[in-house]
N, C-alpha and C. Protein backbone atom coordinates (compact mmCIF):
# COMPACT_ATOMS: atom_id res chain seq x y z
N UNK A 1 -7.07 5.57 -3.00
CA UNK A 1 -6.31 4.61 -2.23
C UNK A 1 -5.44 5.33 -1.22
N UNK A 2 -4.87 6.23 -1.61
CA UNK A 2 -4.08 7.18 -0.46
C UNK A 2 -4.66 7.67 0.29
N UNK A 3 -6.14 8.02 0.29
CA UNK A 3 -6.82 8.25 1.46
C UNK A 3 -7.49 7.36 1.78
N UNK A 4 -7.26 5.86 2.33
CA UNK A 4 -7.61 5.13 2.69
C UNK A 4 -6.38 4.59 3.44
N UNK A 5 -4.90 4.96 3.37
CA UNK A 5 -4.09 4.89 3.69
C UNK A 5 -3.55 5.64 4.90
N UNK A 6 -4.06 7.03 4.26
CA UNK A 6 -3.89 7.88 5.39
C UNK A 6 -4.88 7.93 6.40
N UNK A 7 -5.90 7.24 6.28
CA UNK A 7 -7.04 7.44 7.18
C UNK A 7 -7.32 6.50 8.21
N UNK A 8 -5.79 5.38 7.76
CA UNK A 8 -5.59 4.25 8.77
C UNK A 8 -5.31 5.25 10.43
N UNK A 9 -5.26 4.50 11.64
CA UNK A 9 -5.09 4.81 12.62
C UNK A 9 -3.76 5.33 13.02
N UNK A 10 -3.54 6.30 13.65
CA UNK A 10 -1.85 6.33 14.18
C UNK A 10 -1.25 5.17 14.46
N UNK A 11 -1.23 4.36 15.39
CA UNK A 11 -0.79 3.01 15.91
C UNK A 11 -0.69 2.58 14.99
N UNK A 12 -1.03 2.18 13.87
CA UNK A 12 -1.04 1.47 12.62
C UNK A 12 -0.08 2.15 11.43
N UNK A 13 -0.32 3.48 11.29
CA UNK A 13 0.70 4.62 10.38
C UNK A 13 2.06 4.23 11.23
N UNK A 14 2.14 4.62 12.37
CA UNK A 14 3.84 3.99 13.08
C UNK A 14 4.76 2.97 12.48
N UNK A 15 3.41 1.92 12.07
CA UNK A 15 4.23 0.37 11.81
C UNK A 15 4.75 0.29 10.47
N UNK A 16 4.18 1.80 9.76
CA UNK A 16 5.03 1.66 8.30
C UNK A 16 5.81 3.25 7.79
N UNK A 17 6.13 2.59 6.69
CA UNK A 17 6.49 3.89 5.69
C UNK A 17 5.49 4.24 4.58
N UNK A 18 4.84 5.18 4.60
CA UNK A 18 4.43 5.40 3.58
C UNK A 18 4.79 6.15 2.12
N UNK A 19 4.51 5.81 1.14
CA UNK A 19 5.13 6.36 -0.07
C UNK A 19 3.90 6.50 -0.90
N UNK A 20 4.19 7.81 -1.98
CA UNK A 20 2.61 7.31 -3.12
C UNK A 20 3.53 8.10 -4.20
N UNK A 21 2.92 7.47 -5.31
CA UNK A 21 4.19 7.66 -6.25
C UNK A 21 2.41 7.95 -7.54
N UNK A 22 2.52 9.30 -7.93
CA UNK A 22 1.97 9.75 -9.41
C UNK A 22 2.37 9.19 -10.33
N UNK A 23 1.11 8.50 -11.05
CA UNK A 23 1.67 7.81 -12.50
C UNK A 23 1.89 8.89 -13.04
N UNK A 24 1.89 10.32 -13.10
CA UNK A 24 1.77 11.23 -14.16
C UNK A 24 3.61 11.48 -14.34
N UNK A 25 4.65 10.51 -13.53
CA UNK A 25 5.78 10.68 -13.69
C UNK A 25 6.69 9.78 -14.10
N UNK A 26 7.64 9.66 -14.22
CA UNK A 26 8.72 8.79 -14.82
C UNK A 26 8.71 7.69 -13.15
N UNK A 27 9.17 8.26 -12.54
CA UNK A 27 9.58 7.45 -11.32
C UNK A 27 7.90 6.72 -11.04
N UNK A 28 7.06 7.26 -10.56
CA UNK A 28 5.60 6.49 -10.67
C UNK A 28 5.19 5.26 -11.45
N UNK A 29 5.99 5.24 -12.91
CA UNK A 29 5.34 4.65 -13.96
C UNK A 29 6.55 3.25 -13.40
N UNK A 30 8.05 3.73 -13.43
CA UNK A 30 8.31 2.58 -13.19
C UNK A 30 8.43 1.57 -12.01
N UNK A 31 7.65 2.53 -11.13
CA UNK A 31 7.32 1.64 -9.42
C UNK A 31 6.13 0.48 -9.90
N UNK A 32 5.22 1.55 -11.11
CA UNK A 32 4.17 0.12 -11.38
C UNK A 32 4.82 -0.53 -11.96
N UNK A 33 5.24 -0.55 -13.03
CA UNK A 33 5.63 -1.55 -14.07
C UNK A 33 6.63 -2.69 -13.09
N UNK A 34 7.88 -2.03 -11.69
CA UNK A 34 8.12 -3.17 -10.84
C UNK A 34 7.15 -3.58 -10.23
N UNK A 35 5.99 -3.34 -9.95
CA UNK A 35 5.10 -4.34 -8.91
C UNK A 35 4.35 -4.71 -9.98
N UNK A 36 4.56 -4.68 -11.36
CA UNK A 36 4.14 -5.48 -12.09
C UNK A 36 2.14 -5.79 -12.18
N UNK A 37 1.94 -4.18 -11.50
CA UNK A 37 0.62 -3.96 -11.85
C UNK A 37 -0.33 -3.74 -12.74
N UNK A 38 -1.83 -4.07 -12.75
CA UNK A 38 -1.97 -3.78 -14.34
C UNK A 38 -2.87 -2.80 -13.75
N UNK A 39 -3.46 -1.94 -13.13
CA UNK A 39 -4.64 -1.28 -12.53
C UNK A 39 -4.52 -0.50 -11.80
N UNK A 40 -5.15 0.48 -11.43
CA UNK A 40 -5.33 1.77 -10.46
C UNK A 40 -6.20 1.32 -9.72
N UNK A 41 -6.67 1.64 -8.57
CA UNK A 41 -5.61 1.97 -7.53
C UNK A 41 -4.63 0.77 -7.02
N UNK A 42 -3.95 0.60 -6.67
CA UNK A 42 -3.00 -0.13 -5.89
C UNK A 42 -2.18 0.04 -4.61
N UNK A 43 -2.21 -0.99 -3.91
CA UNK A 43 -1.26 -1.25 -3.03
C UNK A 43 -0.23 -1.75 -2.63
N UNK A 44 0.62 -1.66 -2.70
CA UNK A 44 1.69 -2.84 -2.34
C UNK A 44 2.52 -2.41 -0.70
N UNK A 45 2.88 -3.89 0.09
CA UNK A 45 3.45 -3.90 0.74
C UNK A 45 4.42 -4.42 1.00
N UNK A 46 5.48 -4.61 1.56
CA UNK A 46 6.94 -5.09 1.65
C UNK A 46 7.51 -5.25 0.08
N UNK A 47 6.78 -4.23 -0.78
CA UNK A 47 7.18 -4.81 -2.32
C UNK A 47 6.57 -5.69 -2.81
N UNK A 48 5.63 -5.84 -2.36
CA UNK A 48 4.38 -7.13 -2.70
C UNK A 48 2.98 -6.12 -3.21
N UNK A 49 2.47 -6.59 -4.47
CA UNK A 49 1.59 -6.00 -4.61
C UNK A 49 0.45 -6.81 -3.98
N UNK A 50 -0.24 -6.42 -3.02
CA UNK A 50 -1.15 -6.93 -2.35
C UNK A 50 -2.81 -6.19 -3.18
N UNK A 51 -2.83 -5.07 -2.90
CA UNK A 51 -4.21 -4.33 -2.99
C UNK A 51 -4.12 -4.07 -4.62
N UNK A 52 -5.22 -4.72 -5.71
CA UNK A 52 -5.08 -3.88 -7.20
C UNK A 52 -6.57 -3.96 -7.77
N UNK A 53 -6.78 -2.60 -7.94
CA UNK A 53 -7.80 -1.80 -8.37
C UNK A 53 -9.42 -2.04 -7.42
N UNK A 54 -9.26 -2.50 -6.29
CA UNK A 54 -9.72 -2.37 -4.92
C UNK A 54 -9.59 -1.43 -3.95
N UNK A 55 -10.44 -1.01 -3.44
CA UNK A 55 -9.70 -0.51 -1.70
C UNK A 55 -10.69 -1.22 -0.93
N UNK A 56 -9.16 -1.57 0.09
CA UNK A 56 -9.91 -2.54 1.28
C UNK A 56 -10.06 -1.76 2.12
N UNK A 57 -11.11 -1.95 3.28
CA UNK A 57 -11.67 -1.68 4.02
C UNK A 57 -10.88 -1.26 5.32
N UNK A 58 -10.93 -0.59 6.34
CA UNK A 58 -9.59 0.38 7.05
C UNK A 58 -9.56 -1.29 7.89
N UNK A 59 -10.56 -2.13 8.48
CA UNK A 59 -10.36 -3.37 9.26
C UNK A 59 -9.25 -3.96 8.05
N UNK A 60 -9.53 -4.39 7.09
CA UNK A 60 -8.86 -5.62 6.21
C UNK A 60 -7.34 -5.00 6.21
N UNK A 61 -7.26 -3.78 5.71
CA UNK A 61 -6.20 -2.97 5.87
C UNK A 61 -5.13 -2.96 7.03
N UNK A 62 -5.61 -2.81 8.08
CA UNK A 62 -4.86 -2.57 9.19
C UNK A 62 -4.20 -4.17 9.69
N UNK A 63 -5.30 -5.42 9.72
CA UNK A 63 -4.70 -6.53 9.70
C UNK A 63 -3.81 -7.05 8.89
N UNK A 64 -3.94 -6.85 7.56
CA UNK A 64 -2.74 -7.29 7.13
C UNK A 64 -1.34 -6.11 6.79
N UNK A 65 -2.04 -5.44 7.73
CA UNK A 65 -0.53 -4.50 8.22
C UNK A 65 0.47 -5.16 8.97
N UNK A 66 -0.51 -5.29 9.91
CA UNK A 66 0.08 -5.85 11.27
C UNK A 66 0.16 -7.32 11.44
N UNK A 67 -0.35 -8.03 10.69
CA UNK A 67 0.36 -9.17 10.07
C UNK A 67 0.93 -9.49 9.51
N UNK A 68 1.74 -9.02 8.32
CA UNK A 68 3.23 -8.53 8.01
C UNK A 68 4.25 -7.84 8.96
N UNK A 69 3.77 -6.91 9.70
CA UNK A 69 4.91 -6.62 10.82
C UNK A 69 4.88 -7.55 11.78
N UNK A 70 4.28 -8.30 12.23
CA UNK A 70 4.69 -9.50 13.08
C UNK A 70 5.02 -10.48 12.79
N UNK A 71 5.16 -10.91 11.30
CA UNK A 71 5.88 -11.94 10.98
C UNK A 71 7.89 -11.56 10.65
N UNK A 72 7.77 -10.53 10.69
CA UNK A 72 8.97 -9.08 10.93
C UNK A 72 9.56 -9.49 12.42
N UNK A 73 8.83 -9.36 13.10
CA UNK A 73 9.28 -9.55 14.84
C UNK A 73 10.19 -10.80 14.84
């Protein structure tokens, strides 16, 4: 999932922050347990778990990037 993240476009990397958090740690384990995930891989955005145990496609990806940042505007 992180390289599907990173492999988004520049123009698109701009519009966020990225973070990736190892379950193999304390802080990792309890970012899932707040997005209240049950599965690997995952995504979440604005604190929303959107993407779980999927990866979407760099198109599906990038739109609802940028459809969350424009509802932001």
């Amino acid at each position: 999932m992180a390289k599907s993240v990173m492999d988004l476009p520049d123009e698109t990397k701009e519009l966020i922050d990225i973070n990736e958090w190892d379950m193999r740690t304390l802080e990792g384990n309890r970012r899932f347990l707040e997005l209240k995930a049950k599965s690997l891989p995952s995504i979440a955005l604005d604190g929303e778990l959107v993407y779980e145990a999927l990866i979407p496609g760099q198109e599906e990806l990038t739109a609802e990037i940028r459809r969350r940042y424009q509802l932001k505007e």
